[in-house]
N, C-alpha and C. Protein backbone atom coordinates (compact mmCIF):
# COMPACT_ATOMS: atom_id res chain seq x y z
N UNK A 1 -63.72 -54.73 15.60
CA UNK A 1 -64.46 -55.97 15.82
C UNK A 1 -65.78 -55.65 16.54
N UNK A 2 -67.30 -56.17 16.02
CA UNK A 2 -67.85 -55.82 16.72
C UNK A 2 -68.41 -57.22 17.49
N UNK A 3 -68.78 -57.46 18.90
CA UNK A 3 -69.23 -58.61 19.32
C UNK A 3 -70.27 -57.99 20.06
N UNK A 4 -71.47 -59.55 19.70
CA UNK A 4 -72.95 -59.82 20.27
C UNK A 4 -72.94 -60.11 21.43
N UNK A 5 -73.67 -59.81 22.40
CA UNK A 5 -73.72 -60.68 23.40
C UNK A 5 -74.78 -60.54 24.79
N UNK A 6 -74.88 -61.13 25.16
CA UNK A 6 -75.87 -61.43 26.68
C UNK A 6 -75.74 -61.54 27.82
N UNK A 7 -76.13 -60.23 28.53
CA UNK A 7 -75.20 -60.05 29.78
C UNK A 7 -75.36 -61.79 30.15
N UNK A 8 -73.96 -61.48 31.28
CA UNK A 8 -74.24 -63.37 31.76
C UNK A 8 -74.15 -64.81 31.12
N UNK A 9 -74.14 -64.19 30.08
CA UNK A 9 -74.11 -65.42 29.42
C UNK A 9 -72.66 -66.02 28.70
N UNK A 10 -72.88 -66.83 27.98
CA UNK A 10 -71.65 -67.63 27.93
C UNK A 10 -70.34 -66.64 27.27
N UNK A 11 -71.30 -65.73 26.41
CA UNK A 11 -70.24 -64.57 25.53
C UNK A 11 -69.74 -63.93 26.39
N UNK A 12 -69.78 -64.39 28.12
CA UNK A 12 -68.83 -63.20 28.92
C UNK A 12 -67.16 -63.66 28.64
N UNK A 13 -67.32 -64.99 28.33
CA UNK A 13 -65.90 -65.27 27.86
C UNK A 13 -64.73 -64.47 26.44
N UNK A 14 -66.27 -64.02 25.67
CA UNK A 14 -65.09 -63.28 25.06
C UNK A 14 -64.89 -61.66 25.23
N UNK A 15 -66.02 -60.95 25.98
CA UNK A 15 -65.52 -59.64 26.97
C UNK A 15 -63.94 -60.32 27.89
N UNK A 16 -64.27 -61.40 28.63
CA UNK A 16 -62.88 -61.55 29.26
C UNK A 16 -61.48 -61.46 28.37
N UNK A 17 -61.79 -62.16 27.30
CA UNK A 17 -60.50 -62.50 26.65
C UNK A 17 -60.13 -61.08 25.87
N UNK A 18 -61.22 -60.59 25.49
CA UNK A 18 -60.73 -58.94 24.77
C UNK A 18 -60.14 -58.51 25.59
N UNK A 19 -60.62 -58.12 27.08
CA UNK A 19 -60.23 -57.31 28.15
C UNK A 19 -58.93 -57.87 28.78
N UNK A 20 -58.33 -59.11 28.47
CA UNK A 20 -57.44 -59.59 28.61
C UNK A 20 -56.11 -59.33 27.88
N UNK A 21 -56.90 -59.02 26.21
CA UNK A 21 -55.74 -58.71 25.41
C UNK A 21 -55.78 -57.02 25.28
N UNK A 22 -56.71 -56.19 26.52
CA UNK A 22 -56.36 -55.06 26.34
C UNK A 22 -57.41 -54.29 24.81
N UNK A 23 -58.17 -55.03 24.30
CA UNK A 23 -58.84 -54.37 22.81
C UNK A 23 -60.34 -53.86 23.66
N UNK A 24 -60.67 -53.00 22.93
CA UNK A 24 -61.87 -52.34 23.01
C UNK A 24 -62.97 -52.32 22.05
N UNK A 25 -63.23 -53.28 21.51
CA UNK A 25 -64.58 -53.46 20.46
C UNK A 25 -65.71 -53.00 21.00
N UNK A 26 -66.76 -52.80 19.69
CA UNK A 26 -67.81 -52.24 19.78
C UNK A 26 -68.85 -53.39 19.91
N UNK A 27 -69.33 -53.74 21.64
CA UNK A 27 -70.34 -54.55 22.56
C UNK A 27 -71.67 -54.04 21.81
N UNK A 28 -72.41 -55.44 21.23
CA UNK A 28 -74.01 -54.78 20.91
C UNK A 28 -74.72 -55.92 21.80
N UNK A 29 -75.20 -55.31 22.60
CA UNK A 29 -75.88 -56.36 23.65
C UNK A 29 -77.18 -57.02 22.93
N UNK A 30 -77.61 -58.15 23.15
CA UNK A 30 -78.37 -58.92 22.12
C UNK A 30 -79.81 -59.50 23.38
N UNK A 31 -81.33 -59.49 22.68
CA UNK A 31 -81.93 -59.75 24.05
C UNK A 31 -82.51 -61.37 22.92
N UNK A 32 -81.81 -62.25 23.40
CA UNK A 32 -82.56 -63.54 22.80
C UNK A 32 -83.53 -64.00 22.92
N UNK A 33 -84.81 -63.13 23.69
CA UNK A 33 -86.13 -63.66 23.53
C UNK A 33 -86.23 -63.00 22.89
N UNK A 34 -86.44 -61.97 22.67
CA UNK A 34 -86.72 -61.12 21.58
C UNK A 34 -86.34 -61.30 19.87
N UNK A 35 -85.22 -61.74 19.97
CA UNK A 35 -84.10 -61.77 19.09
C UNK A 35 -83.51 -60.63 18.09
N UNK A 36 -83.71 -59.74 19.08
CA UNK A 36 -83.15 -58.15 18.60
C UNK A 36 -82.22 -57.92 19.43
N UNK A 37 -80.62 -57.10 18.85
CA UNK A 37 -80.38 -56.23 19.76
C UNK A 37 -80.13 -54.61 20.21
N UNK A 38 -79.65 -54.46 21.06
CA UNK A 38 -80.25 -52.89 21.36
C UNK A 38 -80.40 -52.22 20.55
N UNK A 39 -80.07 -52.11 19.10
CA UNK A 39 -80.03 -50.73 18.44
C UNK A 39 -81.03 -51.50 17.54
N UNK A 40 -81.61 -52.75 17.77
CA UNK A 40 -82.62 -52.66 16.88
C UNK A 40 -83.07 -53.50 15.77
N UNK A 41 -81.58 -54.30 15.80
CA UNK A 41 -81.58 -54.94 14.55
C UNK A 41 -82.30 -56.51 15.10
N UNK A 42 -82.65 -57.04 13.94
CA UNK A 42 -82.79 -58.78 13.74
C UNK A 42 -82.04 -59.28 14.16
N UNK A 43 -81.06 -59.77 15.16
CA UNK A 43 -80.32 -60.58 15.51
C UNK A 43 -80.44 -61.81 14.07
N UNK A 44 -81.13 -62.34 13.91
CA UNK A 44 -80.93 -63.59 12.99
C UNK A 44 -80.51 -63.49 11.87
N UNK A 45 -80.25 -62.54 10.91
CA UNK A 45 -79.81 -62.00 10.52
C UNK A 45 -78.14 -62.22 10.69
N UNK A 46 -77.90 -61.85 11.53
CA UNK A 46 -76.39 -61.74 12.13
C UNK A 46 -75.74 -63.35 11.88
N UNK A 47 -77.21 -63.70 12.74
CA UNK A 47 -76.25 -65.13 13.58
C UNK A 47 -77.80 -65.99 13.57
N UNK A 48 -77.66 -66.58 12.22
CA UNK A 48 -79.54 -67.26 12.43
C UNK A 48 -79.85 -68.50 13.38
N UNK A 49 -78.94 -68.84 14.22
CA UNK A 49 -78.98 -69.44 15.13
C UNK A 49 -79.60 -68.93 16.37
N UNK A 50 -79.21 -67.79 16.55
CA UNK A 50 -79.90 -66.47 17.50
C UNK A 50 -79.41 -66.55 18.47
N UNK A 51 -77.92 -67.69 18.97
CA UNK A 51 -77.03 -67.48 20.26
C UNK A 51 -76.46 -66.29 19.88
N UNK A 52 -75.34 -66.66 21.20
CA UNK A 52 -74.49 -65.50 21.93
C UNK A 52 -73.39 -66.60 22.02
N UNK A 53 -72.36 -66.39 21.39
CA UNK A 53 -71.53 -64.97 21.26
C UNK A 53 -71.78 -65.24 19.71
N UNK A 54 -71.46 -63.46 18.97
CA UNK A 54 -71.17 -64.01 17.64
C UNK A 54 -70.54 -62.48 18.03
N UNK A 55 -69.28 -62.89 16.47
CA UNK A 55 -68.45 -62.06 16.32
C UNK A 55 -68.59 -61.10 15.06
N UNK A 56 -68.40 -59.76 14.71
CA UNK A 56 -68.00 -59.53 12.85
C UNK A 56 -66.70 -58.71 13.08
N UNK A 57 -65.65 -59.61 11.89
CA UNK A 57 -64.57 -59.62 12.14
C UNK A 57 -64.11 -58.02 11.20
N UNK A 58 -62.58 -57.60 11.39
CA UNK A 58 -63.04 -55.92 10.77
C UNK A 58 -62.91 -56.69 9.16
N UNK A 59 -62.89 -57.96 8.77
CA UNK A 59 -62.57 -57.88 6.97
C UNK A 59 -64.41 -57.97 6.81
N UNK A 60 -65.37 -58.33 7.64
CA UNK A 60 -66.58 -57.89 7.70
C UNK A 60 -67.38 -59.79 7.97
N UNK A 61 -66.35 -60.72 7.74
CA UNK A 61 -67.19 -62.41 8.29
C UNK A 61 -67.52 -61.91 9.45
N UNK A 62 -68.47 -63.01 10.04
CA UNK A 62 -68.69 -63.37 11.43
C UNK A 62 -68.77 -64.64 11.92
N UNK A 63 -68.72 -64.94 12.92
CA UNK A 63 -67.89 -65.88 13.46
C UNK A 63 -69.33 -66.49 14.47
N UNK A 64 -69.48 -67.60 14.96
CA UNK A 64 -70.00 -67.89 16.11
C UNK A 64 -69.67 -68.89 16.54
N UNK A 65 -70.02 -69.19 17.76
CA UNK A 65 -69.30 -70.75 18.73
C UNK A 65 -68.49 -70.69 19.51
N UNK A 66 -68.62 -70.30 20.90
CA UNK A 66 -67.67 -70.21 21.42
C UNK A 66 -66.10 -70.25 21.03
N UNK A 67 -66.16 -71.83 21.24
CA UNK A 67 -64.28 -72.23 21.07
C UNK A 67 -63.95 -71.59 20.01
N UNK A 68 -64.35 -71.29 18.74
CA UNK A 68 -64.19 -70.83 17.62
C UNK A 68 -63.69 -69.41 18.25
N UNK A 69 -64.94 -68.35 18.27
CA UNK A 69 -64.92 -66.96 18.69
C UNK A 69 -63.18 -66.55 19.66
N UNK A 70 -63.65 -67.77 20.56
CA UNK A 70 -62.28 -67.52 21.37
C UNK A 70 -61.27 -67.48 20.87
N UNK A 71 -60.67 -68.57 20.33
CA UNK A 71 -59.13 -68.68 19.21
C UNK A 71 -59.17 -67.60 18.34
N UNK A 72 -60.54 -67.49 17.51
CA UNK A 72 -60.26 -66.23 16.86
C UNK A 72 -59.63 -64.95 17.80
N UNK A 73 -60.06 -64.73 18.73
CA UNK A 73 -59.90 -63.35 19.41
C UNK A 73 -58.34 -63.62 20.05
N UNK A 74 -57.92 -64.94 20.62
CA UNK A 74 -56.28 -65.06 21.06
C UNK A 74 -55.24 -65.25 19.52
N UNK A 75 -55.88 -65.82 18.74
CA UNK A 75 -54.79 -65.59 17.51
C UNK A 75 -54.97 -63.89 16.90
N UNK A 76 -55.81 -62.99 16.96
CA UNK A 76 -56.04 -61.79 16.70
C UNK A 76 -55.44 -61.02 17.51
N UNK A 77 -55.00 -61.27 18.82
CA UNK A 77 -54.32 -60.21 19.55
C UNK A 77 -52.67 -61.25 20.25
N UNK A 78 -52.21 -61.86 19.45
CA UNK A 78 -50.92 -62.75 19.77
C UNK A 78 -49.89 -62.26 20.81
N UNK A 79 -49.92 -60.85 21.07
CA UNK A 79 -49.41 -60.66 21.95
C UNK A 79 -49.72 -60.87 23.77
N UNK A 80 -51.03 -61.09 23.72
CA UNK A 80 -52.09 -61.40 24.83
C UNK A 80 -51.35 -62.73 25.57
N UNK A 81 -51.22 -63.72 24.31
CA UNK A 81 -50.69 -65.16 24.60
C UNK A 81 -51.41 -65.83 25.37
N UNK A 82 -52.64 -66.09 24.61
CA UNK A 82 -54.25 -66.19 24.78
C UNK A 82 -54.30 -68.10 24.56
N UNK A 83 -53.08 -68.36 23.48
CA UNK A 83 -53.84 -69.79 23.24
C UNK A 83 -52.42 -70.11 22.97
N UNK A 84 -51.51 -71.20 23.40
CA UNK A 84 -50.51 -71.63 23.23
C UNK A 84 -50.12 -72.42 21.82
N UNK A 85 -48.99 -72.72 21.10
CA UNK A 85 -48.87 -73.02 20.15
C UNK A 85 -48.75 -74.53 20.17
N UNK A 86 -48.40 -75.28 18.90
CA UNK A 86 -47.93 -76.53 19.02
C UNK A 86 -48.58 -77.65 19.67
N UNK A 87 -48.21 -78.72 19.95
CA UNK A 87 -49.46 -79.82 20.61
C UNK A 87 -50.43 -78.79 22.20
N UNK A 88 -50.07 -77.85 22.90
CA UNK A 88 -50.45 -77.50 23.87
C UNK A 88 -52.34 -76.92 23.27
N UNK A 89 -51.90 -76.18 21.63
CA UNK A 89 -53.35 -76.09 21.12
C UNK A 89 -54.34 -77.08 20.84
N UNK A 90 -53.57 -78.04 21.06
CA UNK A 90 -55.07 -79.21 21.38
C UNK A 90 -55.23 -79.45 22.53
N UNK A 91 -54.45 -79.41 23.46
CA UNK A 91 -54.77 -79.58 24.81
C UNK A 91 -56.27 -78.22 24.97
N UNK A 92 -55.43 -76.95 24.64
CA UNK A 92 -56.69 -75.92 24.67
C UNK A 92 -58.09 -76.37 24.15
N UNK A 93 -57.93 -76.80 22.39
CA UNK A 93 -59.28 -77.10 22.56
C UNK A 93 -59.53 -78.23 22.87
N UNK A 94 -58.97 -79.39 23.66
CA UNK A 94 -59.20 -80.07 24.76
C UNK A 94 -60.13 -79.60 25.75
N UNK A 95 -59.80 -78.98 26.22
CA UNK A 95 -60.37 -78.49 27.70
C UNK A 95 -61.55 -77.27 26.95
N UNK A 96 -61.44 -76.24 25.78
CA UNK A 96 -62.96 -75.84 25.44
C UNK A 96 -64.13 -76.56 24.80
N UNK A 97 -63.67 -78.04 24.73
CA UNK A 97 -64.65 -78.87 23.98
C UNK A 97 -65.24 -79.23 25.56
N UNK A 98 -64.18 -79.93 26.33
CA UNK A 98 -65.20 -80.36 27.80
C UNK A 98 -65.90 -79.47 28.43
N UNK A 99 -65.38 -77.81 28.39
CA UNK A 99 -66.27 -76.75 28.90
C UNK A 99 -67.62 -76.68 27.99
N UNK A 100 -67.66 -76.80 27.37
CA UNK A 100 -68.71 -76.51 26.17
C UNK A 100 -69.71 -77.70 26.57
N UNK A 101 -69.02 -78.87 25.91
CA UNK A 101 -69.96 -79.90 25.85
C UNK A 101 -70.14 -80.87 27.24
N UNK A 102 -69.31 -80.83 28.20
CA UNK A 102 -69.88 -81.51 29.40
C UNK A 102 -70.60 -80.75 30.18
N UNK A 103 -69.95 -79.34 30.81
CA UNK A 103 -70.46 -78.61 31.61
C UNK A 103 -71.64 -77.33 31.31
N UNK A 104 -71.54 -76.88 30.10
CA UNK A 104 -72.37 -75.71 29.63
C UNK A 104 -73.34 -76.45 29.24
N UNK A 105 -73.43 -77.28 28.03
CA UNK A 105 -74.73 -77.83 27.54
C UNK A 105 -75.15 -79.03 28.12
N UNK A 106 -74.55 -79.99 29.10
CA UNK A 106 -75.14 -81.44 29.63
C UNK A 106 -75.37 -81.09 30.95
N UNK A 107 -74.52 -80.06 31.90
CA UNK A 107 -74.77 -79.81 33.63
C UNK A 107 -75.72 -78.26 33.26
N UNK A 108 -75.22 -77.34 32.68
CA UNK A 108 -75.87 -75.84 33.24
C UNK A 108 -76.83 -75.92 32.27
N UNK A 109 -76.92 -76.41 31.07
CA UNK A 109 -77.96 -76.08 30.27
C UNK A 109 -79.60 -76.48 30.85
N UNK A 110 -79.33 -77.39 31.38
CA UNK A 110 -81.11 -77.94 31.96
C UNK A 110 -81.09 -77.35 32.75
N UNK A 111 -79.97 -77.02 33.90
CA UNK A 111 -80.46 -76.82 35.03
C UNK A 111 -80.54 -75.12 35.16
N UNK A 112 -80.70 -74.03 33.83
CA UNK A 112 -81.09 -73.25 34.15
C UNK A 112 -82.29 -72.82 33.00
N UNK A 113 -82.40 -74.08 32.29
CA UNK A 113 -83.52 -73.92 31.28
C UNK A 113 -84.94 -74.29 32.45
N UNK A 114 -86.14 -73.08 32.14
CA UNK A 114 -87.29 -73.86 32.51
C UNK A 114 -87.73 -75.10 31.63
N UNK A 115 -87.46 -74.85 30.38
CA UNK A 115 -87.91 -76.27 29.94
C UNK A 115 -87.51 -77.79 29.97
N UNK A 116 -86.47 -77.78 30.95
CA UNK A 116 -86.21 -78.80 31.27
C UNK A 116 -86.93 -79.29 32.69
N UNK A 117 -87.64 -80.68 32.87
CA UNK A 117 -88.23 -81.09 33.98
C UNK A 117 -87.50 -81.09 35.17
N UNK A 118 -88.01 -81.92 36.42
CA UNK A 118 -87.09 -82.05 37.79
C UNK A 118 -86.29 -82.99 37.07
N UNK A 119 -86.66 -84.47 36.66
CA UNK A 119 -85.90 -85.45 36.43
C UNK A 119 -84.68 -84.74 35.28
N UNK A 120 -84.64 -84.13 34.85
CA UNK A 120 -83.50 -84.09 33.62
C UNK A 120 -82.66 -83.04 34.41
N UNK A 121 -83.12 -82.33 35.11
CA UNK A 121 -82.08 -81.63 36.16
C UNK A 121 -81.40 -82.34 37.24
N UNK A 122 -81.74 -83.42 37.49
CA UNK A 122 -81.28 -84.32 38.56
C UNK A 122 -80.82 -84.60 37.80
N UNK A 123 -80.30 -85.33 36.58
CA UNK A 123 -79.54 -86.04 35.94
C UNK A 123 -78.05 -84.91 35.98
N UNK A 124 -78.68 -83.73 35.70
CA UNK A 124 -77.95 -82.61 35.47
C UNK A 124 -76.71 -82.92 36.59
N UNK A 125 -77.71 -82.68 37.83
CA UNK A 125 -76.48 -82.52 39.21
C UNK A 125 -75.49 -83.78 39.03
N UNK A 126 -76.49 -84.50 38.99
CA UNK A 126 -75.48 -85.69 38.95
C UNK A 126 -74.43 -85.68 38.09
N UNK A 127 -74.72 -85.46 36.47
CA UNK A 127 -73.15 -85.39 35.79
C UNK A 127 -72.21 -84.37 36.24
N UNK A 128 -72.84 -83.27 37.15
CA UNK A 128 -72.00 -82.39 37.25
C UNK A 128 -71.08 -82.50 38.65
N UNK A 129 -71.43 -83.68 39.27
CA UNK A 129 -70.92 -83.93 40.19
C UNK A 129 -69.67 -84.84 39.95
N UNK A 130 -70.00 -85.60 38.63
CA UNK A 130 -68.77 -86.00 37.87
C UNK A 130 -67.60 -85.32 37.46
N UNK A 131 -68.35 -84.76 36.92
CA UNK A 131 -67.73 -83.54 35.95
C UNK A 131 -66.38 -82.89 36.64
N UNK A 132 -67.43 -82.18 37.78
CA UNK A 132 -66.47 -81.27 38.46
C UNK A 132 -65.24 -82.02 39.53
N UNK A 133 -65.69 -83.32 39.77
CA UNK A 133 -64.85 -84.27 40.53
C UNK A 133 -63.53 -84.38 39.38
N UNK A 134 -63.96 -84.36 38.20
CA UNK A 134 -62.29 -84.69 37.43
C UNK A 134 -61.89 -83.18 37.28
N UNK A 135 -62.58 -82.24 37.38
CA UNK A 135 -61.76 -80.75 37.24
C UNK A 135 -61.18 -80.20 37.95
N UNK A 136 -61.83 -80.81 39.66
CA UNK A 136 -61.27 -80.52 40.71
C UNK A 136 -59.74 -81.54 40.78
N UNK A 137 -59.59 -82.43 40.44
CA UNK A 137 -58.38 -83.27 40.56
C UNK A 137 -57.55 -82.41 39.56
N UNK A 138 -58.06 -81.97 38.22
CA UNK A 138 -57.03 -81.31 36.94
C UNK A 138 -56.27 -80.63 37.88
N UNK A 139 -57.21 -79.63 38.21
CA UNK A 139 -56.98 -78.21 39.47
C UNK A 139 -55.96 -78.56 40.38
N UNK A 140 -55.72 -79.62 41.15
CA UNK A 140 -55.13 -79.46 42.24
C UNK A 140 -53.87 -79.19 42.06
N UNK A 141 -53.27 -78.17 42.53
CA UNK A 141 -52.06 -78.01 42.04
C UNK A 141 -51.20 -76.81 40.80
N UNK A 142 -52.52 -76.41 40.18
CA UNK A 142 -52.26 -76.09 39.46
C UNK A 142 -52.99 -74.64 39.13
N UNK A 143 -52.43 -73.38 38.61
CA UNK A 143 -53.01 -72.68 38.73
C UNK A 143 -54.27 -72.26 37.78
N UNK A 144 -53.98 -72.47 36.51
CA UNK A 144 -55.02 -72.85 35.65
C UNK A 144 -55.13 -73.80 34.92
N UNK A 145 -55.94 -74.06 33.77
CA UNK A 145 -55.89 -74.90 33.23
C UNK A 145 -55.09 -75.98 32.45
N UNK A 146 -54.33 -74.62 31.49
CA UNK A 146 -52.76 -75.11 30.86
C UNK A 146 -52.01 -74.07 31.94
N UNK A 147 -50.73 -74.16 31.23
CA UNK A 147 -49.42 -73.94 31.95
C UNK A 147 -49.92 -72.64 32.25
N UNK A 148 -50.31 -71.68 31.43
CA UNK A 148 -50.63 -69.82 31.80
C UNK A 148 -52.20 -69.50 31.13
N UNK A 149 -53.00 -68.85 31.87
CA UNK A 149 -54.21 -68.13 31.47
C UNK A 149 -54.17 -68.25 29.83
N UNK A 150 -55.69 -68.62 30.08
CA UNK A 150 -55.60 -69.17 28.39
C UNK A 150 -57.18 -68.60 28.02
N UNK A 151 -57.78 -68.98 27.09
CA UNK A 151 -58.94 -68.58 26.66
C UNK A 151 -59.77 -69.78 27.35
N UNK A 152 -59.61 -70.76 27.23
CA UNK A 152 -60.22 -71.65 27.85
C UNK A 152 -60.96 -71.42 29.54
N UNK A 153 -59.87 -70.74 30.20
CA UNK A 153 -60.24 -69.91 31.59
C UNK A 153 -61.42 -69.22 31.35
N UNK A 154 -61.10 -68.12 30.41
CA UNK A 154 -62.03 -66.97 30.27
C UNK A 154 -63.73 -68.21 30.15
N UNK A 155 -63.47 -69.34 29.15
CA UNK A 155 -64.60 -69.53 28.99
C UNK A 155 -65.35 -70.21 30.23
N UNK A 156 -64.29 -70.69 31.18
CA UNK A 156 -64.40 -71.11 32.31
C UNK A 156 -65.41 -70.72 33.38
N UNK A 157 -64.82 -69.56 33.26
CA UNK A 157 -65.01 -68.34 34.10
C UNK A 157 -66.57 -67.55 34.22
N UNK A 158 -67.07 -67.67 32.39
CA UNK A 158 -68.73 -67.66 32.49
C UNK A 158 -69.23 -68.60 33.22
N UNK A 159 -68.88 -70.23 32.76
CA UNK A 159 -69.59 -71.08 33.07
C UNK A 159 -69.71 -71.71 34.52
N UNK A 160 -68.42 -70.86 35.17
CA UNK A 160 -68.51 -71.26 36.96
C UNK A 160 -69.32 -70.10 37.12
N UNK A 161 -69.81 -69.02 36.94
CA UNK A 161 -70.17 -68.13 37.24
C UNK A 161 -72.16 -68.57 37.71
N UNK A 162 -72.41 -69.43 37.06
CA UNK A 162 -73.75 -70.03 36.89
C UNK A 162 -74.14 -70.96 38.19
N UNK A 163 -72.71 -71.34 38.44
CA UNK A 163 -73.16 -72.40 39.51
C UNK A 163 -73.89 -71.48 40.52
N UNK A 164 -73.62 -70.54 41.39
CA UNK A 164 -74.60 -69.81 42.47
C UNK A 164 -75.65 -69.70 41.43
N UNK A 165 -76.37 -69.24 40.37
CA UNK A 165 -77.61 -69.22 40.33
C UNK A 165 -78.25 -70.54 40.27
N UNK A 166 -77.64 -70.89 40.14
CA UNK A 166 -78.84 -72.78 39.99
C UNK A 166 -78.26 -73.19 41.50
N UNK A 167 -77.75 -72.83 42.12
CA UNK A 167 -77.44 -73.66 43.72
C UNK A 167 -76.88 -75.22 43.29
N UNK A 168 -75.82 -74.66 42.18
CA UNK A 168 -74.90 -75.71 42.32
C UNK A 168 -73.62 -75.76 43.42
N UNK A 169 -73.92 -76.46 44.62
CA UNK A 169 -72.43 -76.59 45.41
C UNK A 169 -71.10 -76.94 44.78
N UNK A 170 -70.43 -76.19 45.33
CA UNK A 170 -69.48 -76.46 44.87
C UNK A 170 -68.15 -76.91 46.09
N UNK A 171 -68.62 -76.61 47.45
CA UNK A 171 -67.86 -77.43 48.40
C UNK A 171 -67.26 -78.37 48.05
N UNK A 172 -67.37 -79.25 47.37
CA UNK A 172 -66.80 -80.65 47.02
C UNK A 172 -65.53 -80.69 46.82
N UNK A 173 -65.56 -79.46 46.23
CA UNK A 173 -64.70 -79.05 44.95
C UNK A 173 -63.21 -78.29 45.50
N UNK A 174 -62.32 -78.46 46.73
CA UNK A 174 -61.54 -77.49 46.98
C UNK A 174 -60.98 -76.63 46.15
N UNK A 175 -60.31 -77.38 44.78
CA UNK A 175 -59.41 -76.56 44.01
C UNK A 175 -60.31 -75.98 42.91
N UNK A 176 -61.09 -76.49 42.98
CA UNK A 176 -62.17 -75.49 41.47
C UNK A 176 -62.50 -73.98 42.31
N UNK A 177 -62.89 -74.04 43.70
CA UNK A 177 -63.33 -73.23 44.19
C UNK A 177 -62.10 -72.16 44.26
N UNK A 178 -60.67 -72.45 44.68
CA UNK A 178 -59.77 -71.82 45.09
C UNK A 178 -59.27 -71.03 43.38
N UNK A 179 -59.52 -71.82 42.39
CA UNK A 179 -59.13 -71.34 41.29
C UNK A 179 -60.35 -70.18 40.70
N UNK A 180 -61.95 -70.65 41.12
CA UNK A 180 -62.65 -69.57 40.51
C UNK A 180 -62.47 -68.32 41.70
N UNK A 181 -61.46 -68.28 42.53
CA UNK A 181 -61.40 -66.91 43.39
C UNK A 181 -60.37 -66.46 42.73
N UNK A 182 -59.22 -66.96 41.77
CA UNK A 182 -57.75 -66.58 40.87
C UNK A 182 -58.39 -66.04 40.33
N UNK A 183 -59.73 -66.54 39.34
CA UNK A 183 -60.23 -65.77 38.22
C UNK A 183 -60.96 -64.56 38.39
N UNK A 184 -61.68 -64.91 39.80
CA UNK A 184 -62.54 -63.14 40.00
C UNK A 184 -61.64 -62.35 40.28
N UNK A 185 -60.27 -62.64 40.61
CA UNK A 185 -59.45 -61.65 41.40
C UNK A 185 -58.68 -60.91 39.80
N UNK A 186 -58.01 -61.60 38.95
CA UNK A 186 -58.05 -61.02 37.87
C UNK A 186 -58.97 -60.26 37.26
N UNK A 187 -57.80 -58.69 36.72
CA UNK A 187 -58.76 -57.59 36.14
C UNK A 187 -59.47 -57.39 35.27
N UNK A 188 -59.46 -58.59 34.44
CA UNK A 188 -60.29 -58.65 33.57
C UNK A 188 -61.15 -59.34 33.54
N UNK A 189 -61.25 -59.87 34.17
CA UNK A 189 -62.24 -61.34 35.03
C UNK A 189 -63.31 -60.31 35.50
N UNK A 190 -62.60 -59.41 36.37
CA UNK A 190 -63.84 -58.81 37.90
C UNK A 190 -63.74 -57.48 36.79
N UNK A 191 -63.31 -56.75 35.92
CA UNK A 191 -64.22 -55.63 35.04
C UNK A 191 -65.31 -56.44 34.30
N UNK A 192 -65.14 -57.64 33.26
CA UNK A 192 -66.12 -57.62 32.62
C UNK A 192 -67.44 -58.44 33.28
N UNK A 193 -67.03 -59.47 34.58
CA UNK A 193 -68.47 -59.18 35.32
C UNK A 193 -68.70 -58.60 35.85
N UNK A 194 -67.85 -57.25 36.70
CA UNK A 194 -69.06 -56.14 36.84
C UNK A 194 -69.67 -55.33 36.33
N UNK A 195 -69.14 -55.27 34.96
CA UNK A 195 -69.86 -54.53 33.60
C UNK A 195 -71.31 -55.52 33.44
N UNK A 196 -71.23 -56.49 32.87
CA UNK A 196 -72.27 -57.38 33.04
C UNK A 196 -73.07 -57.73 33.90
N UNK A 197 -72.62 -57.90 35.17
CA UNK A 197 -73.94 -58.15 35.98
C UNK A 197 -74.75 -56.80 36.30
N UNK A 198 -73.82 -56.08 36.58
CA UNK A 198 -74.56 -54.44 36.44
C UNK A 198 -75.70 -54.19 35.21
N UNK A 199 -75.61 -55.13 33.98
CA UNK A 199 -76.46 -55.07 33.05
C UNK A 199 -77.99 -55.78 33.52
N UNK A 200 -77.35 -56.92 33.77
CA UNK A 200 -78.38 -57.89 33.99
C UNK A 200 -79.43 -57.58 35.09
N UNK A 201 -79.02 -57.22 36.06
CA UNK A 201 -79.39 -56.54 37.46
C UNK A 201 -80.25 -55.26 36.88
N UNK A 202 -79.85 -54.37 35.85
CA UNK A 202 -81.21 -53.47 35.44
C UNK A 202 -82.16 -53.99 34.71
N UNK A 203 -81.97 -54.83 33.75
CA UNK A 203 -82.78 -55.50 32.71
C UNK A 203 -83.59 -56.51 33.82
N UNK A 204 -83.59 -56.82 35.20
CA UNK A 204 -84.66 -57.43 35.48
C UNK A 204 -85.26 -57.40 36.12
């Protein structure tokens, strides 16, 4: 399998979930201003959208979209027990549709785009003060999301990762906070961001 991706960025979710199920694919780091990655190629080409993550699977498709990428990679390694079966898989993509679409693209997306103004970043904090008020209640109690570590975490796990760079507080939040210390403390959590930020940290 080979996967695209950007240090930091949202594709750290599927370094987590590989490194979760133990696989070792071949990482081509991708620079999206550019829209090349390291060895050279057109990114658009790949993935003419020119995000991160995209996948090529070994029958040779490729894949992109988060929630997508993810299920692909927990139904590909079933022994991982990455994405639960039966009604619990909608609960999963339950909870990667609200990661995706409340918190990645409506709270972190402005507020780490320059092209978004002050006013559309204030809007930002504000939903995310929503946001994280119902995640912190999911949380209480509970150790992750569904019943056991799921892909949904992993994707989690990029997207809390953002809050210190935009100086999103997260005090509010007891159990979001107590749960993103479960996730750094897991080994596959704390290898593939210190593989990654170690990237990012030279590239700037």
């Amino acid at each position: 399998m080979d996967v695209y991706y950007s240090p930091l960025a949202c594709s750290l979710a599927s370094r987590i979930a590989l490194y979760e199920a133990g696989a070792e694919p071949r990482f081509h780091r991708v620079d999206t201003r550019s829209g090349r990655t390291a060895g050279g190629e057109d990114y658009r080409t790949i993935n003419p959208k020119g995000l991160v993550p995209a996948i090529r699977t070994p029958e040779g498709e490729i894949l992109t979209e988060n929630a997508a990428v993810l299920q692909y990679i927990a139904d590909a390694y079933p022994q991982a027990q990455l994405a639960p079966a039966g009604f619990q898989r909608y609960r999963l993509q339950q909870w990667l549709n609200f990661i995706a679409s409340e918190l990645h693209k409506f709270v972190f997306t402005p507020l780490l785009s320059p092209r978004f103004d002050d006013a559309a970043k204030m809007v930002a904090r504000e939903a995310g003060a929503e946001r994280f008020a119902y995640l912190d209640e999911h949380l209480a109690g509970r150790e992750w999301l569904l019943d056991e570590f799921s892909v949904a975490d992993a994707y989690l796990a990029a997207v809390l990762n953002w809050a210190q760079a935009v100086q999103f507080d997260l005090d509010a939040y007891p159990a979001v906070i107590a749960y993103r210390d479960r996730l750094r403390a897991r080994p596959a959590v704390a290898r593939a961001l210190g593989e990654e930020f170690a990237e990012y940290r030279q590239a700037a």
